[in-house]
C-alpha atoms as a PDB file:
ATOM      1  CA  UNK A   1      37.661 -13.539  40.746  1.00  0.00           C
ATOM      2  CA  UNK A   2      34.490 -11.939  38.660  1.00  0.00           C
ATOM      3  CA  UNK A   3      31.501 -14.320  37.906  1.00  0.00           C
ATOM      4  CA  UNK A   4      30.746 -14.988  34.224  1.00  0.00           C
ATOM      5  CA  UNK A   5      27.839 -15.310  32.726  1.00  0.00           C
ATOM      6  CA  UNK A   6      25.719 -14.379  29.590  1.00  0.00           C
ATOM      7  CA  UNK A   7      25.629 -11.001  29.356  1.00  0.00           C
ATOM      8  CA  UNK A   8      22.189  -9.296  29.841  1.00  0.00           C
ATOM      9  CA  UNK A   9      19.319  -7.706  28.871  1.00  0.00           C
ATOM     10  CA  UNK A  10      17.905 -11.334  28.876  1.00  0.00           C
ATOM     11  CA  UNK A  11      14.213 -11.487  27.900  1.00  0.00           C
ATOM     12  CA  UNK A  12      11.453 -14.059  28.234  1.00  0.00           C
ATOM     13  CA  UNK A  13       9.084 -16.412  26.225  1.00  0.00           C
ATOM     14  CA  UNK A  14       6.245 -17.743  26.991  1.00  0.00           C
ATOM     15  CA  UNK A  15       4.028 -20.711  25.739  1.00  0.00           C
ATOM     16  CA  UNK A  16       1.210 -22.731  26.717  1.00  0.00           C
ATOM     17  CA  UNK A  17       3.137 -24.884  29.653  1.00  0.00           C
ATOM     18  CA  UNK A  18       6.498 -23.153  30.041  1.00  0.00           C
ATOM     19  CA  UNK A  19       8.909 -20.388  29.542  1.00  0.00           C
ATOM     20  CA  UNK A  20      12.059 -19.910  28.299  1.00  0.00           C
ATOM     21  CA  UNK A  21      14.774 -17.127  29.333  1.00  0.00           C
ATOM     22  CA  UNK A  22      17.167 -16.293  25.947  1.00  0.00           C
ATOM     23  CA  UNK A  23      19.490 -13.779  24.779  1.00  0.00           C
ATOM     24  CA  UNK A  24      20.491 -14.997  21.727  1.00  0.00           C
ATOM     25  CA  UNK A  25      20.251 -18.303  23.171  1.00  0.00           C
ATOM     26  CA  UNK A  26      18.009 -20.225  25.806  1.00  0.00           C
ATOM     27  CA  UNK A  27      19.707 -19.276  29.087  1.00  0.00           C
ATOM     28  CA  UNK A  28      16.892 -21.209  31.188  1.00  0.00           C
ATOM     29  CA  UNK A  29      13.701 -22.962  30.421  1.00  0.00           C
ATOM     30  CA  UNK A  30      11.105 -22.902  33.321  1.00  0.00           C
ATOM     31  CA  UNK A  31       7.799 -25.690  33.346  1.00  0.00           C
ATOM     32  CA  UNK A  32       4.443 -25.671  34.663  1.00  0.00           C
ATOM     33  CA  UNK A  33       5.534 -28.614  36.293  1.00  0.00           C
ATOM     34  CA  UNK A  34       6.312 -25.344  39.248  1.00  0.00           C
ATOM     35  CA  UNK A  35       3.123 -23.605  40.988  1.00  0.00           C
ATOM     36  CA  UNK A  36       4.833 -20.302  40.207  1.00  0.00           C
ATOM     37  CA  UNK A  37       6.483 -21.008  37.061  1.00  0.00           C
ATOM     38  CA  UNK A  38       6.096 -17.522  35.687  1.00  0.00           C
ATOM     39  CA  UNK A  39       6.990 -15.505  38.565  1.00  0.00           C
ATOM     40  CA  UNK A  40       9.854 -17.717  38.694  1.00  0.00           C
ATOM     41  CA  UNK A  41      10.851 -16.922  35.451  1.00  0.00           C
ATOM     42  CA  UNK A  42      10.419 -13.203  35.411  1.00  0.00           C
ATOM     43  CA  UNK A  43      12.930 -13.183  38.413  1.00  0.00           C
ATOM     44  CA  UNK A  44      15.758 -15.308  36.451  1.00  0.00           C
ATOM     45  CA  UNK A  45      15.256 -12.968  33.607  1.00  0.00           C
ATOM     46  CA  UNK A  46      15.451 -10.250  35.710  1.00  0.00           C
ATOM     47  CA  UNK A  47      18.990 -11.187  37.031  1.00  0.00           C
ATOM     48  CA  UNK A  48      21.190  -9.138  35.264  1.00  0.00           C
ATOM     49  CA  UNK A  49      19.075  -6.281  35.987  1.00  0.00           C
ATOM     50  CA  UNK A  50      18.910  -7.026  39.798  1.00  0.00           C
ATOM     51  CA  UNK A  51      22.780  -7.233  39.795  1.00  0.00           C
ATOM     52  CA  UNK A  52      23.036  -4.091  37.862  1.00  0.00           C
ATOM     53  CA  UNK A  53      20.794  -2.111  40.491  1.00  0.00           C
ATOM     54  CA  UNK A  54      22.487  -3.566  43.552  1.00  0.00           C
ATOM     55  CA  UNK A  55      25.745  -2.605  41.845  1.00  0.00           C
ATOM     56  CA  UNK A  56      24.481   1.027  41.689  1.00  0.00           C
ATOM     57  CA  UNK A  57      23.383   0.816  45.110  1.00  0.00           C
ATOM     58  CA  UNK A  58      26.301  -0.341  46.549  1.00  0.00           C
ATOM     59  CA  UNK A  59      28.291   2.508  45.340  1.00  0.00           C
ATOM     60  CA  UNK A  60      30.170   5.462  47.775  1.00  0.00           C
ATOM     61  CA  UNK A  61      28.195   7.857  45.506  1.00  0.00           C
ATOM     62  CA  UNK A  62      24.930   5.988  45.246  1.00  0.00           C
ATOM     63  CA  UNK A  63      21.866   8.775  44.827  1.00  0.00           C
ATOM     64  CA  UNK A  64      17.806   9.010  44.846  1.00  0.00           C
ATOM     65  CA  UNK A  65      18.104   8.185  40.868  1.00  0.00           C
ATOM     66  CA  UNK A  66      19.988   4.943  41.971  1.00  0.00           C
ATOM     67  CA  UNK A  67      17.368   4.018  44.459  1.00  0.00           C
ATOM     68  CA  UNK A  68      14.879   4.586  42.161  1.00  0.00           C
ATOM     69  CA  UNK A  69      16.365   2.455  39.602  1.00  0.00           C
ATOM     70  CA  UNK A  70      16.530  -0.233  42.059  1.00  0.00           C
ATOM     71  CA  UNK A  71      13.148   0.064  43.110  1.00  0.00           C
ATOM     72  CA  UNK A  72      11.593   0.011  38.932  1.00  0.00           C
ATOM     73  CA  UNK A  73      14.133  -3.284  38.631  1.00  0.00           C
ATOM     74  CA  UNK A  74      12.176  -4.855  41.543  1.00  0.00           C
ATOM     75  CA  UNK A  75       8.542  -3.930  40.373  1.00  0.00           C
ATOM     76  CA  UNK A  76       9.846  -5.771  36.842  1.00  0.00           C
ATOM     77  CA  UNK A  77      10.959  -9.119  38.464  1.00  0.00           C
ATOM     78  CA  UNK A  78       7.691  -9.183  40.458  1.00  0.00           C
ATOM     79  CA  UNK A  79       5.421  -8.520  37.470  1.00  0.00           C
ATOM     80  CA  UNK A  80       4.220  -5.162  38.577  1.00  0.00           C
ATOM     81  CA  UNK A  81       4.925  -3.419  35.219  1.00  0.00           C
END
C-alpha cells in the first residue's frame, strides 16, 4: 500500500516565535516552545525532498548524479545552503 500525503515541494515560513510548513496549505506549524524549532522545521519541510533522494538512491541504476542529489537534499534540511 503507498503512503499519501501532500504532495511536495513544501516550503517554510517563518515569524517571530514559530514556523509554519505550507504548500498551498499549512502542512505543520512548529513553536519556539522547542530549543531547535527551526532546524526542526527545515527537516519536515525537507521531507518530500529526503524521500525523493532516497528513492533515487535506492534504485538498481542509482549513479554519482544520484548521490550527489542526495547529498545537496541533506545540506538543505540541515541549513547548510
Amino acid at each position: 500500500m503507498k503512503t499519501q500525503f501532500t504532495p511536495g515541494p513544501w516550503h517554510l515560513g517563518y515569524n517571530k516565535h514559530d514556523a509554519s510548513i505550507h504548500n498551498g496549505v499549512t502542512i505543520a506549524s512548529v513553536c519556539d516552545d522547542a530549543t531547535h524549532w527551526k532546524a526542526n522545521a527545515r527537516l519536515i519541510a525537507s521531507a518530500p525532498e529526503l524521500l525523493s533522494a532516497l528513492e533515487r538512491l535506492a534504485h538498481p541504476m542509482a549513479d554519482d548524479d544520484d548521490l550527489d542529489y542526495a547529498r545537496e537534499i541533506i545540506a538543505k534540511a540541515k541549513g547548510q545552503l
